[in-house]
PDB file of N, CA and C in Angstrom:
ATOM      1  N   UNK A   1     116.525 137.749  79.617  1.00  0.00           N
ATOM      2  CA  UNK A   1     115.144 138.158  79.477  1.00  0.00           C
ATOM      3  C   UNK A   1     115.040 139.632  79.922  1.00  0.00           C
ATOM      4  N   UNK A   2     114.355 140.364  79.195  1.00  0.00           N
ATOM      5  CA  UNK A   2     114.383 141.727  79.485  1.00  0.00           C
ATOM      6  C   UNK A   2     113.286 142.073  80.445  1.00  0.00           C
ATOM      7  N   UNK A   3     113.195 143.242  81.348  1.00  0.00           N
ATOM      8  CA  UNK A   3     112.147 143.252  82.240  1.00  0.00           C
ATOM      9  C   UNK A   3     110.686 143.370  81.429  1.00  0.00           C
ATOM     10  N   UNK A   4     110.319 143.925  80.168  1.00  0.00           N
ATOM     11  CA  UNK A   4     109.449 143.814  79.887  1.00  0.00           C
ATOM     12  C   UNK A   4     108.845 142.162  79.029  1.00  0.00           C
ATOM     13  N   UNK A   5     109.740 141.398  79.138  1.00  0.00           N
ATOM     14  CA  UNK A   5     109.409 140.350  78.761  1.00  0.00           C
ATOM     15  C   UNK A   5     109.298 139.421  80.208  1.00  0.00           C
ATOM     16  N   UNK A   6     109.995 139.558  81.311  1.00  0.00           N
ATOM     17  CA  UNK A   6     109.650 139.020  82.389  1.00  0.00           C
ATOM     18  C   UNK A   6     108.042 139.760  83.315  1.00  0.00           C
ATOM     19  N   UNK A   7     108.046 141.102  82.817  1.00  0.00           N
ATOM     20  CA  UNK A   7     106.415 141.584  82.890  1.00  0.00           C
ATOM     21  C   UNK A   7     105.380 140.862  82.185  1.00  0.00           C
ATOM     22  N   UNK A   8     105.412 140.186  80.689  1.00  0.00           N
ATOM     23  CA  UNK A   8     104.135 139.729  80.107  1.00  0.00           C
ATOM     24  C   UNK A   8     104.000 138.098  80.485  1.00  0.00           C
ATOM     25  N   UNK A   9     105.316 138.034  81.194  1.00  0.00           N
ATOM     26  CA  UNK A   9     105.117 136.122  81.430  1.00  0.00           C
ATOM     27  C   UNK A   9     104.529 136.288  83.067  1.00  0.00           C
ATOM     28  N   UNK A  10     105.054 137.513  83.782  1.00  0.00           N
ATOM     29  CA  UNK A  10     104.013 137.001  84.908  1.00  0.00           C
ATOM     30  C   UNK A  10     103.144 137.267  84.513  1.00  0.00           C
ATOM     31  N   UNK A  11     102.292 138.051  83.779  1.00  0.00           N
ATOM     32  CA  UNK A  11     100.612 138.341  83.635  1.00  0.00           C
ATOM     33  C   UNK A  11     100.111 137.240  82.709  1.00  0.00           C
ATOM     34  N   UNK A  12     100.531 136.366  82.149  1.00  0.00           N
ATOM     35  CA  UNK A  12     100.777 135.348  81.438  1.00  0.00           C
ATOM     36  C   UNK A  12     100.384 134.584  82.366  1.00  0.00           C
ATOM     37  N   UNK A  13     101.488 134.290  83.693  1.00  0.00           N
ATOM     38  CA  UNK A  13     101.335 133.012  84.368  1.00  0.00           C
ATOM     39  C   UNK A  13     100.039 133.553  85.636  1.00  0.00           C
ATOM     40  N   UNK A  14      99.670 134.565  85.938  1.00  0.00           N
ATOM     41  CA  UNK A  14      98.717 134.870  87.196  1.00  0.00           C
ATOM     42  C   UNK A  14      97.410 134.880  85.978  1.00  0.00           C
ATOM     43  N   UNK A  15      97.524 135.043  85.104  1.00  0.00           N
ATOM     44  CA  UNK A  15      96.461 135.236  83.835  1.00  0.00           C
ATOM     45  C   UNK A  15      95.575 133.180  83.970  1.00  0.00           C
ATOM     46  N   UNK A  16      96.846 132.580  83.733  1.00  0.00           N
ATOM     47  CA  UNK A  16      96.801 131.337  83.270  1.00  0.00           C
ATOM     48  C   UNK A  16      96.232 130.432  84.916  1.00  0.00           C
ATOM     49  N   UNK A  17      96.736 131.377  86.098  1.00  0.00           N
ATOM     50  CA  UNK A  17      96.404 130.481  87.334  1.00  0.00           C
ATOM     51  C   UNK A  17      94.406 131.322  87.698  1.00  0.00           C
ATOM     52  N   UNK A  18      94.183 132.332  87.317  1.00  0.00           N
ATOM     53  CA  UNK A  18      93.016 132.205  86.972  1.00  0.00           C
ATOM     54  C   UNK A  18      92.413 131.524  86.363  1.00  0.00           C
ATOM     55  N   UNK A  19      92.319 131.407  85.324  1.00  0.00           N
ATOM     56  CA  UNK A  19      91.408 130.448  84.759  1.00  0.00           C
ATOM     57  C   UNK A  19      91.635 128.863  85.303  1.00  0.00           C
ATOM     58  N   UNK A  20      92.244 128.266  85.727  1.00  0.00           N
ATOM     59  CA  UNK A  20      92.607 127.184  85.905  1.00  0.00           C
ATOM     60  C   UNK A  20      91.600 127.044  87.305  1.00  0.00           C
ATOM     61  N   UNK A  21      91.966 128.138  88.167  1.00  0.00           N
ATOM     62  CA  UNK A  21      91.025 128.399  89.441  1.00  0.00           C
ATOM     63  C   UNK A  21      89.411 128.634  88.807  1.00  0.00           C
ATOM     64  N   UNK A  22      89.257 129.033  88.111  1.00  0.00           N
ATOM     65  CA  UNK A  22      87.977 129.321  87.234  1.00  0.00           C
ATOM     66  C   UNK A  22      87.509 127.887  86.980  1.00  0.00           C
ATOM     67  N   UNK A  23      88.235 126.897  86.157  1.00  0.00           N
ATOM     68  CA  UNK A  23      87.504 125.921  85.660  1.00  0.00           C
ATOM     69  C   UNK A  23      87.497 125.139  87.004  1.00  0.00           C
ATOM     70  N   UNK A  24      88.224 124.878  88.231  1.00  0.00           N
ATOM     71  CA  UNK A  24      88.398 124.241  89.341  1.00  0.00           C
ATOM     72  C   UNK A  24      87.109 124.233  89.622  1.00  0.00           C
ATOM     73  N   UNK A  25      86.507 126.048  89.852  1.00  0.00           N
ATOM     74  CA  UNK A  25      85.676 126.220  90.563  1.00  0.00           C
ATOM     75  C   UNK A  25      83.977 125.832  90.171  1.00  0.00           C
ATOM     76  N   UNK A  26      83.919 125.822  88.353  1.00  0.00           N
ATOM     77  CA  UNK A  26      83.066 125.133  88.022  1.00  0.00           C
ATOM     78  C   UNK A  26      82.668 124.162  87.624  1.00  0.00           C
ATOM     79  N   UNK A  27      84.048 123.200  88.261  1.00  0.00           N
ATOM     80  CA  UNK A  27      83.896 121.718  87.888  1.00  0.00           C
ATOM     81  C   UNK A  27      83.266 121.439  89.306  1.00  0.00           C
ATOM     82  N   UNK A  28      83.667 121.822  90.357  1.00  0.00           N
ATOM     83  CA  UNK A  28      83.542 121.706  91.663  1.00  0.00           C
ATOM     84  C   UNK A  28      81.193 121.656  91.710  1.00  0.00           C
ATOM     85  N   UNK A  29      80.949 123.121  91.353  1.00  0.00           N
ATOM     86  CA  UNK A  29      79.663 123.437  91.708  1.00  0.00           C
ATOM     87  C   UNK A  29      78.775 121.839  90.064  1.00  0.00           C
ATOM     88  N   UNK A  30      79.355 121.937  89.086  1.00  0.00           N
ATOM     89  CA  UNK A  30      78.861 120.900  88.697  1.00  0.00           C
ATOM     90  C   UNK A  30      78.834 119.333  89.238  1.00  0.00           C
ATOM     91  N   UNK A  31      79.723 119.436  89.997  1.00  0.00           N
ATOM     92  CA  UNK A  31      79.611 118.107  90.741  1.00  0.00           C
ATOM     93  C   UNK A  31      78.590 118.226  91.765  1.00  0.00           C
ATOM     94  N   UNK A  32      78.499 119.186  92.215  1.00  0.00           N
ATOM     95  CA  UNK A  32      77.155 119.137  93.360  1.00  0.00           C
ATOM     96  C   UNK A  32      75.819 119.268  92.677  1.00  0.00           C
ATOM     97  N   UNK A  33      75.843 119.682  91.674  1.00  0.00           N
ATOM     98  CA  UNK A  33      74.249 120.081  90.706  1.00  0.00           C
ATOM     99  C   UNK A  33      74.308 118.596  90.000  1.00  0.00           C
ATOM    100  N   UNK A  34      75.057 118.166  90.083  1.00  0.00           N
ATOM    101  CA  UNK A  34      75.090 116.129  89.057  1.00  0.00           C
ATOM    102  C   UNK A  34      74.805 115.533  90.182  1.00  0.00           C
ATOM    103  N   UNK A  35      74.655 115.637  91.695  1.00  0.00           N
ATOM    104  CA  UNK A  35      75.134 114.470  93.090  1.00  0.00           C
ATOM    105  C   UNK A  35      73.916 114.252  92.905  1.00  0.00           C
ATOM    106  N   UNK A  36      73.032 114.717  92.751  1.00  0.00           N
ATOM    107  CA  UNK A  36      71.042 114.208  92.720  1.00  0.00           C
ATOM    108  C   UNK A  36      71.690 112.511  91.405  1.00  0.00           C
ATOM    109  N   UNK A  37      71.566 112.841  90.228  1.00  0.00           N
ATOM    110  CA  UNK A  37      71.816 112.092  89.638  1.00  0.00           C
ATOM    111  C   UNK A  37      72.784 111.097  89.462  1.00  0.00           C
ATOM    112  N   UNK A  38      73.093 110.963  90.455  1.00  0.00           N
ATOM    113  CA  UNK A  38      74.773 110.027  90.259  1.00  0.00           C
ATOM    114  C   UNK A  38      74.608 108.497  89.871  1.00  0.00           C
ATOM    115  N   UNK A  39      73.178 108.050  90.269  1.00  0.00           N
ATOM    116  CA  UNK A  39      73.190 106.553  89.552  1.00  0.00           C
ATOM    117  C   UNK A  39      72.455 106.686  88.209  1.00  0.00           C
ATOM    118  N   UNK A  40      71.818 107.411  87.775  1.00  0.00           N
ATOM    119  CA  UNK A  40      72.030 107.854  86.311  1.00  0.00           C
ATOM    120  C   UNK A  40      73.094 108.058  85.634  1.00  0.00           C
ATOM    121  N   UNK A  41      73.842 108.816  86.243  1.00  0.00           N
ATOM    122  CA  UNK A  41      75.449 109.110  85.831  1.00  0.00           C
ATOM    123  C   UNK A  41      75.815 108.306  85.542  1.00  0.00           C
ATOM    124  N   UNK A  42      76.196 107.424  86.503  1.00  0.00           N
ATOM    125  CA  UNK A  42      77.006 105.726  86.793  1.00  0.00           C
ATOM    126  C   UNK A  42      76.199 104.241  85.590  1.00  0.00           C
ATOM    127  N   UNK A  43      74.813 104.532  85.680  1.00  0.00           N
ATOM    128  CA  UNK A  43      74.479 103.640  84.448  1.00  0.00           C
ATOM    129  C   UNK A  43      74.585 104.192  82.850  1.00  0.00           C
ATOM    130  N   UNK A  44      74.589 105.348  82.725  1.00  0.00           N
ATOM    131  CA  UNK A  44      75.328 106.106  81.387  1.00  0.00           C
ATOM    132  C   UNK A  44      76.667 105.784  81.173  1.00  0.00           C
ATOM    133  N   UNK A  45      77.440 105.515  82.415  1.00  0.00           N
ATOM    134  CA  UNK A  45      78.979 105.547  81.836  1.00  0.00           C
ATOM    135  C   UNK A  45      78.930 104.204  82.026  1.00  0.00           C
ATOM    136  N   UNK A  46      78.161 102.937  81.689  1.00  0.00           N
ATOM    137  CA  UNK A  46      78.276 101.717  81.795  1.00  0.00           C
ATOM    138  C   UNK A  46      78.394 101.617  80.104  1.00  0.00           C
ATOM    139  N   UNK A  47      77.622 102.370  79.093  1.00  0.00           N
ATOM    140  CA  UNK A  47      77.756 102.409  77.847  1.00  0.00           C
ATOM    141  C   UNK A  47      79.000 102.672  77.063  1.00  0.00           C
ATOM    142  N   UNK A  48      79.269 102.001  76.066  1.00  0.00           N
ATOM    143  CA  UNK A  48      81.154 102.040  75.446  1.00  0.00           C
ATOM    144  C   UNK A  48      81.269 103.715  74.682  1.00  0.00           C
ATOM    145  N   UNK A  49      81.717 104.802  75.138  1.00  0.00           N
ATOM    146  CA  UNK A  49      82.301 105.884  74.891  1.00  0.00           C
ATOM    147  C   UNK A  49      81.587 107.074  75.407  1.00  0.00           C
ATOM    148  N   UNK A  50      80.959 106.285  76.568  1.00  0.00           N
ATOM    149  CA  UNK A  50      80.042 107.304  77.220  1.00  0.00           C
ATOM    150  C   UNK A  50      80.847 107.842  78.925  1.00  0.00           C
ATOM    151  N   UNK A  51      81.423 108.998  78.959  1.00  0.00           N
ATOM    152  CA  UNK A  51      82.465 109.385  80.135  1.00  0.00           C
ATOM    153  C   UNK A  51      81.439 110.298  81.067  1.00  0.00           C
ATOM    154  N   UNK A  52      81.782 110.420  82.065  1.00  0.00           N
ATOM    155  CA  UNK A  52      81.486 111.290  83.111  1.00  0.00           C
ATOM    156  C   UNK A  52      80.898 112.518  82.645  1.00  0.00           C
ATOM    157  N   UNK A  53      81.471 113.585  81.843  1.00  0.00           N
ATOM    158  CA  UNK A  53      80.979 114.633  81.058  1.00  0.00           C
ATOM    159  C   UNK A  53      80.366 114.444  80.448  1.00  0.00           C
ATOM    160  N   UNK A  54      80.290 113.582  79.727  1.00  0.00           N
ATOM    161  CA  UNK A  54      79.346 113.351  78.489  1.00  0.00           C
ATOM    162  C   UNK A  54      78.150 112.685  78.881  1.00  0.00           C
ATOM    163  N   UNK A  55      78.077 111.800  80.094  1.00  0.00           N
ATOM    164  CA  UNK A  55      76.589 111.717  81.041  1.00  0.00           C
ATOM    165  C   UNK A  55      76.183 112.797  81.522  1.00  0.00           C
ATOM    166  N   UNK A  56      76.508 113.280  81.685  1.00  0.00           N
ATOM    167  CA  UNK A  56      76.055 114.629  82.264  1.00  0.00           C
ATOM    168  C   UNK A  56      75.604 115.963  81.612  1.00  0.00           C
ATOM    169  N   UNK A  57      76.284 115.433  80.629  1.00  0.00           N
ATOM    170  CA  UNK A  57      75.726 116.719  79.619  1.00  0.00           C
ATOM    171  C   UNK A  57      74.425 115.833  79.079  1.00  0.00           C
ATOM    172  N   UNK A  58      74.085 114.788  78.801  1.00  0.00           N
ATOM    173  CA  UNK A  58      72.740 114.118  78.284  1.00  0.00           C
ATOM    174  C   UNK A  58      71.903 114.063  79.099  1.00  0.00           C
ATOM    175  N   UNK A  59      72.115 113.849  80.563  1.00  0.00           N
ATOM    176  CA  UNK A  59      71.223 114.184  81.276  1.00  0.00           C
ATOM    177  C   UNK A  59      70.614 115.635  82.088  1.00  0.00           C
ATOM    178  N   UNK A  60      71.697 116.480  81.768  1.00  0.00           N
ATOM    179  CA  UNK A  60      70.765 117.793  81.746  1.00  0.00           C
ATOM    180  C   UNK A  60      69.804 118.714  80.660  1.00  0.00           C
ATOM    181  N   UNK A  61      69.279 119.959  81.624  1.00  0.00           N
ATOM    182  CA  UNK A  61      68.659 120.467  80.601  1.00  0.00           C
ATOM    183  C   UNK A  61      67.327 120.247  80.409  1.00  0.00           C
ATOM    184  N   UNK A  62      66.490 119.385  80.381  1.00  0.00           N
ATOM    185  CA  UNK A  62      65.715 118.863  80.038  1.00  0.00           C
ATOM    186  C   UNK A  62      64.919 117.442  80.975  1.00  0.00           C
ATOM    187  N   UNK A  63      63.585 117.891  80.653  1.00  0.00           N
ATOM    188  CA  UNK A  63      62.913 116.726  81.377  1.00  0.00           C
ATOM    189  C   UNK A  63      62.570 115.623  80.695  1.00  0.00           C
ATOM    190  N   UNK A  64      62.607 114.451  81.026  1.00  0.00           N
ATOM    191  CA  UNK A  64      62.941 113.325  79.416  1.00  0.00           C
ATOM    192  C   UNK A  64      60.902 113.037  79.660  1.00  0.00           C
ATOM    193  N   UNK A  65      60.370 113.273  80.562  1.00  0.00           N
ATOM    194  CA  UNK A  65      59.230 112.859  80.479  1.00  0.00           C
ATOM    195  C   UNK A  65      58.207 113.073  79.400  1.00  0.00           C
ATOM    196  N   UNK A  66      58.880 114.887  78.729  1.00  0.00           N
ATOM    197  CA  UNK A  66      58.064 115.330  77.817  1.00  0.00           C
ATOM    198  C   UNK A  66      58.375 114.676  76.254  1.00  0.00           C
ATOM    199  N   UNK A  67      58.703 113.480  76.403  1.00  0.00           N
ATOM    200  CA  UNK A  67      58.841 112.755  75.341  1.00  0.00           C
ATOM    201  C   UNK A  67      58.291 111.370  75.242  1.00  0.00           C
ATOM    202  N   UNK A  68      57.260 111.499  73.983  1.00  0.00           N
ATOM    203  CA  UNK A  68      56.318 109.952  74.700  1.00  0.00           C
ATOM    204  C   UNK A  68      56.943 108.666  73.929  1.00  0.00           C
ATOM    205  N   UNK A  69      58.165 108.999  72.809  1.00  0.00           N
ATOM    206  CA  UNK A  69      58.952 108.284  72.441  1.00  0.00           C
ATOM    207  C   UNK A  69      59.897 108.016  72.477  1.00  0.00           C
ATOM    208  N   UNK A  70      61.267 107.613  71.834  1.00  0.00           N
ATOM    209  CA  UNK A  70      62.652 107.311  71.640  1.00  0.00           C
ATOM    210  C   UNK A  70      62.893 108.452  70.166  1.00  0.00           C
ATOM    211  N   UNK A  71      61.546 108.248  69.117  1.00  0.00           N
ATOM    212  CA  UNK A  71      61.515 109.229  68.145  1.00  0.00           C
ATOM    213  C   UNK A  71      61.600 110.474  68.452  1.00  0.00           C
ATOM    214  N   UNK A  72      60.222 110.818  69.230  1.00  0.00           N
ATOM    215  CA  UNK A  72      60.180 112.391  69.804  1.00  0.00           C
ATOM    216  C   UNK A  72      61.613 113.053  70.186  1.00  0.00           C
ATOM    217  N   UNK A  73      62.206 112.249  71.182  1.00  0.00           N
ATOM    218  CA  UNK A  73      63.676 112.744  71.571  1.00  0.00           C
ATOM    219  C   UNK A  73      64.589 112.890  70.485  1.00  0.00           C
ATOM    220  N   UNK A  74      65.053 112.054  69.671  1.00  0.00           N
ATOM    221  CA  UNK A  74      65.747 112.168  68.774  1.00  0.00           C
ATOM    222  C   UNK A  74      65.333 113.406  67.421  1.00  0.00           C
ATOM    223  N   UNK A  75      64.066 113.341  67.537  1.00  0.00           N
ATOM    224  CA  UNK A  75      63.702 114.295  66.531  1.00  0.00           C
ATOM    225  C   UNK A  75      63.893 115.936  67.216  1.00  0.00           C
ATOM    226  N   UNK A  76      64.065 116.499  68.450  1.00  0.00           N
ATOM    227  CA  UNK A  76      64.385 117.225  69.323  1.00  0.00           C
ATOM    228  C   UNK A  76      65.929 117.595  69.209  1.00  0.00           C
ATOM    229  N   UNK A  77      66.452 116.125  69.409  1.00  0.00           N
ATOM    230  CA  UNK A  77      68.062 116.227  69.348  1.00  0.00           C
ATOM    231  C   UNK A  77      68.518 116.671  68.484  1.00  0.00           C
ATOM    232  N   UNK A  78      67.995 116.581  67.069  1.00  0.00           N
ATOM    233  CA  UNK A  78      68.387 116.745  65.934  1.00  0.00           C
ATOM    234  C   UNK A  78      69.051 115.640  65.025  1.00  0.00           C
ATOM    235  N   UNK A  79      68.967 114.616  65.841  1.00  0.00           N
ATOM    236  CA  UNK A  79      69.378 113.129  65.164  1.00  0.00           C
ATOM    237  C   UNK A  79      68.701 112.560  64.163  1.00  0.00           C
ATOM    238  N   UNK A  80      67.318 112.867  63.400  1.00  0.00           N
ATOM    239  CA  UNK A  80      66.917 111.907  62.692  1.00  0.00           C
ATOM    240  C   UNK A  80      67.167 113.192  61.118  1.00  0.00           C
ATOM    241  N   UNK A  81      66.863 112.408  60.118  1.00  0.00           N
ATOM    242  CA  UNK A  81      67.191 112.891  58.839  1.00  0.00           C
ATOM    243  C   UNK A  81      65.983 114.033  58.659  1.00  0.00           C
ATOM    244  N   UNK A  82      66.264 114.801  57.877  1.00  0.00           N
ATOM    245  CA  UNK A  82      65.636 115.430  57.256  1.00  0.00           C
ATOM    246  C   UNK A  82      64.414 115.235  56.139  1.00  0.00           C
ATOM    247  N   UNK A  83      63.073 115.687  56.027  1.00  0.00           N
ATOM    248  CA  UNK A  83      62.337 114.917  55.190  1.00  0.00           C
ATOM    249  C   UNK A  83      61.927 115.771  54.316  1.00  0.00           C
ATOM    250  N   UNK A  84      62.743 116.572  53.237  1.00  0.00           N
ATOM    251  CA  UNK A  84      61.867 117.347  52.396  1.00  0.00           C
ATOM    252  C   UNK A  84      62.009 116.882  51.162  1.00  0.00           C
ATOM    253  N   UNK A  85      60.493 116.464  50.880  1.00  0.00           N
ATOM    254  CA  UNK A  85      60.259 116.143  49.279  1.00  0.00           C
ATOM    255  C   UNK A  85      59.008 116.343  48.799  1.00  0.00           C
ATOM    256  N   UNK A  86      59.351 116.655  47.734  1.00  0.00           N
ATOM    257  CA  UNK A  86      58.210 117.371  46.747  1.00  0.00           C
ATOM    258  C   UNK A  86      58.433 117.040  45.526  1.00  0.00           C
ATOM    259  N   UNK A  87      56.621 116.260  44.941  1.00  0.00           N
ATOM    260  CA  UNK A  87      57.036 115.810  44.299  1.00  0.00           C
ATOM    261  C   UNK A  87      57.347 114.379  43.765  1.00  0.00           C
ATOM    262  N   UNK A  88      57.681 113.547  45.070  1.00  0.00           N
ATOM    263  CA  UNK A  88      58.068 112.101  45.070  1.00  0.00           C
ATOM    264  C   UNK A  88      59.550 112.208  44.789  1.00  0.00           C
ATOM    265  N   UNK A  89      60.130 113.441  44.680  1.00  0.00           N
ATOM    266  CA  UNK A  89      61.625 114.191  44.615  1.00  0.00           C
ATOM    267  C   UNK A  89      62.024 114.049  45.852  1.00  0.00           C
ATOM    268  N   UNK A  90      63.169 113.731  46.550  1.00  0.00           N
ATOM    269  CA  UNK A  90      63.765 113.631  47.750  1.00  0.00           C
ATOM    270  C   UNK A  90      64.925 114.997  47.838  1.00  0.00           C
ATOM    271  N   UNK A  91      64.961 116.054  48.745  1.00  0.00           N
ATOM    272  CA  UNK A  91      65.808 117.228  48.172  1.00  0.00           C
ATOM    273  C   UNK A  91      66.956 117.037  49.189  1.00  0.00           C
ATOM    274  N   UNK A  92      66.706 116.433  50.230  1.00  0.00           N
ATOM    275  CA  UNK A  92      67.922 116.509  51.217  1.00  0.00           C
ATOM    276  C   UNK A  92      67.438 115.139  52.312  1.00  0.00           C
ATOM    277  N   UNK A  93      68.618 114.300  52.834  1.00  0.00           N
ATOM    278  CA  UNK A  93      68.647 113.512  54.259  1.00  0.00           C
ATOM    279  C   UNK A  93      69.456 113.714  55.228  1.00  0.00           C
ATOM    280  N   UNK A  94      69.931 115.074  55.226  1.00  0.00           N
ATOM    281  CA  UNK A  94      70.739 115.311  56.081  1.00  0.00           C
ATOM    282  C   UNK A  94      70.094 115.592  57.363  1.00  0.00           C
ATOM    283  N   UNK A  95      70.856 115.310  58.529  1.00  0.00           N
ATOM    284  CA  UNK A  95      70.268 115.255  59.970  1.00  0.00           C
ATOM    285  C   UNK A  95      69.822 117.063  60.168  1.00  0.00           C
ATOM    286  N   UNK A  96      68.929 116.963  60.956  1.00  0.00           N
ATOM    287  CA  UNK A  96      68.130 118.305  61.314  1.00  0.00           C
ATOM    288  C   UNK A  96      69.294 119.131  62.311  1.00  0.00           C
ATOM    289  N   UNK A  97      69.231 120.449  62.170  1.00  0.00           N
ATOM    290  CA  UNK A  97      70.474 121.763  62.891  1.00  0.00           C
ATOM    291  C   UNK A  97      69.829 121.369  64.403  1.00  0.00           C
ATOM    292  N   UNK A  98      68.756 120.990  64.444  1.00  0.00           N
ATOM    293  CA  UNK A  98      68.693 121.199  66.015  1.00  0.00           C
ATOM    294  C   UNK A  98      69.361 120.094  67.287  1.00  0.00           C
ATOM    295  N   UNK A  99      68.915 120.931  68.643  1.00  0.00           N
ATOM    296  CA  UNK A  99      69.776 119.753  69.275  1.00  0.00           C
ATOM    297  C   UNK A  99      71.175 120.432  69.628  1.00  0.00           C
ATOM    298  N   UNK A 100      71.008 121.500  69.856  1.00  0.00           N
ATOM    299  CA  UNK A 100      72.687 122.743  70.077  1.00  0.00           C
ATOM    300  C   UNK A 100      73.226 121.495  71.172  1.00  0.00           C
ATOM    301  N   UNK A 101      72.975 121.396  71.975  1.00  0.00           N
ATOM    302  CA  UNK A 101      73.492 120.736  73.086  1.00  0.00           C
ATOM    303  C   UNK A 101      74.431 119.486  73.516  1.00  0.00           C
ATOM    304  N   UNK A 102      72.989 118.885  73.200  1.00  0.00           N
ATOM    305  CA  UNK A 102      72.615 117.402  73.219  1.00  0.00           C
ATOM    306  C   UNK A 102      73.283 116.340  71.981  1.00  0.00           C
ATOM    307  N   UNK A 103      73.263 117.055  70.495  1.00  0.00           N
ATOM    308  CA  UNK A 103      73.876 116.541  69.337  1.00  0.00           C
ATOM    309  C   UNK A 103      75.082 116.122  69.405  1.00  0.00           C
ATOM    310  N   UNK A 104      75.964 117.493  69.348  1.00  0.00           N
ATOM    311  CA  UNK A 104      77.468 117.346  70.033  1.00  0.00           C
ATOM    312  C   UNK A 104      78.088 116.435  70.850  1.00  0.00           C
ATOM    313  N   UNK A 105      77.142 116.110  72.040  1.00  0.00           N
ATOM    314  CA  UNK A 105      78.187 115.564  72.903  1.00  0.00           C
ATOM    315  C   UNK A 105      77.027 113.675  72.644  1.00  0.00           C
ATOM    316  N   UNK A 106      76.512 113.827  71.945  1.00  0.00           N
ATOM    317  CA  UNK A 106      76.294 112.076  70.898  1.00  0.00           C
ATOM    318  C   UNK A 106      76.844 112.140  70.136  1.00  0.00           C
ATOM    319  N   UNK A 107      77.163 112.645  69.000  1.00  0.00           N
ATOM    320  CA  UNK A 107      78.357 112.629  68.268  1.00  0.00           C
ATOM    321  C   UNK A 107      79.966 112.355  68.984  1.00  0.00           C
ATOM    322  N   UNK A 108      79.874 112.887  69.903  1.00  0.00           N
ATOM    323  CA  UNK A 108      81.024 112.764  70.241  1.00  0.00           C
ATOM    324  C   UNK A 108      81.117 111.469  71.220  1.00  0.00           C
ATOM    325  N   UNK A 109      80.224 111.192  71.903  1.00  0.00           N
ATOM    326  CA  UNK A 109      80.174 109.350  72.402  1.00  0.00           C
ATOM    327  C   UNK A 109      80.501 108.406  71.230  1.00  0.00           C
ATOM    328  N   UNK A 110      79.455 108.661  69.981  1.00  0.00           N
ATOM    329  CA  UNK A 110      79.990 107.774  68.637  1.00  0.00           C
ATOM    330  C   UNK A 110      81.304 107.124  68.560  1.00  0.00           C
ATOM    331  N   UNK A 111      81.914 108.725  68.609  1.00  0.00           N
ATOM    332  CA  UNK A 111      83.289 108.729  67.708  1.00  0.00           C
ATOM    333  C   UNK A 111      84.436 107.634  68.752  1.00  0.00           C
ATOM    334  N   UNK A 112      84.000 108.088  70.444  1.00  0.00           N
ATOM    335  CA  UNK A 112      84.558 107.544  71.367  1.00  0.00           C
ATOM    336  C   UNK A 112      84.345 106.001  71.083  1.00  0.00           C
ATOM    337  N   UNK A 113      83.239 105.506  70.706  1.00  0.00           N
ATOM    338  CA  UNK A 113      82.305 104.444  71.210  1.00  0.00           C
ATOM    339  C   UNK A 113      83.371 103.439  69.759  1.00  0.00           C
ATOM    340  N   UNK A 114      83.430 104.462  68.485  1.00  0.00           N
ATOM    341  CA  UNK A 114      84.105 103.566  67.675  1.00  0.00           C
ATOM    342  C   UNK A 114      85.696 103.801  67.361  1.00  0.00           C
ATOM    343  N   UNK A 115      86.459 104.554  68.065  1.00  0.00           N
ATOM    344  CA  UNK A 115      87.678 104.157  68.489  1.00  0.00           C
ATOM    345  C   UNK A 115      87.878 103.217  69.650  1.00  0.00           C
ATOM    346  N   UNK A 116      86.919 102.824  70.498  1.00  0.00           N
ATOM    347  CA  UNK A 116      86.927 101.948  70.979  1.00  0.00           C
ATOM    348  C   UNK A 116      87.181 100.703  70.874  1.00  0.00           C
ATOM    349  N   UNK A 117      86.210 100.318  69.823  1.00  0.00           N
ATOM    350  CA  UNK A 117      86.237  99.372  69.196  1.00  0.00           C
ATOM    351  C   UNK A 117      87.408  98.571  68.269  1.00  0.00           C
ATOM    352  N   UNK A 118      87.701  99.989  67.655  1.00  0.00           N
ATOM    353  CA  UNK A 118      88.672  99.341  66.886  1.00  0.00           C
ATOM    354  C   UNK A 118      89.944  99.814  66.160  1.00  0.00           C
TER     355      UNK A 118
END
């Protein structure tokens, strides 16, 4: 190994023990900003493909009070279909863009929830 190739693997490896210390450090402060919620946490991950992260990402962010339904939320999330028609013409049912957050990591319980299964 030549010295300039033993130069880019240490900045490589002190490069690589940063970030690692990086994500340590904000897994660490998310565990103390989740400790309010932990039996929320704990009854979310009672559901089949629902993990620790992925409770936690559904329960932040947001206050669930400002929703006087199960609809309201989902229509927020970006989970329900799309309704444009004109006409008595139906032009699209594809699920609504919104929901940056919140969509993602339900989609991604799904996918958990049905490799689970089967």
């Amino acid at each position: 190994m030549t010295p300039e190739q033993k130069y880019r693997a240490c900045l490589i490896r002190s490069h690589l023990e940063f970030v690692e210390n990086s994500i340590s450090k904000v897994d660490s402060m998310l565990n103390v900003l989740a400790a309010p919620y932990e039996s929320a946490i704990q009854l979310l991950c009672t559901i089949l493909g629902v993990d620790r992260n992925s409770a936690i990402t559904i329960i932040s962010g947001t206050d669930m009070t400002h929703f006087s339904s199960f609809k309201r939320l989902c229509y927020w999330a970006g989970l329900t279909p799309g309704n444009n028609e004109s006409a008595s013409k139906k032009k699209s049912v594809r699920i609504t863009r919104a929901g940056v957050y919140l969509k993602p990591a339900l989609v991604q319980v799904a996918h958990a929830a049905v490799k689970a299964i089967g």
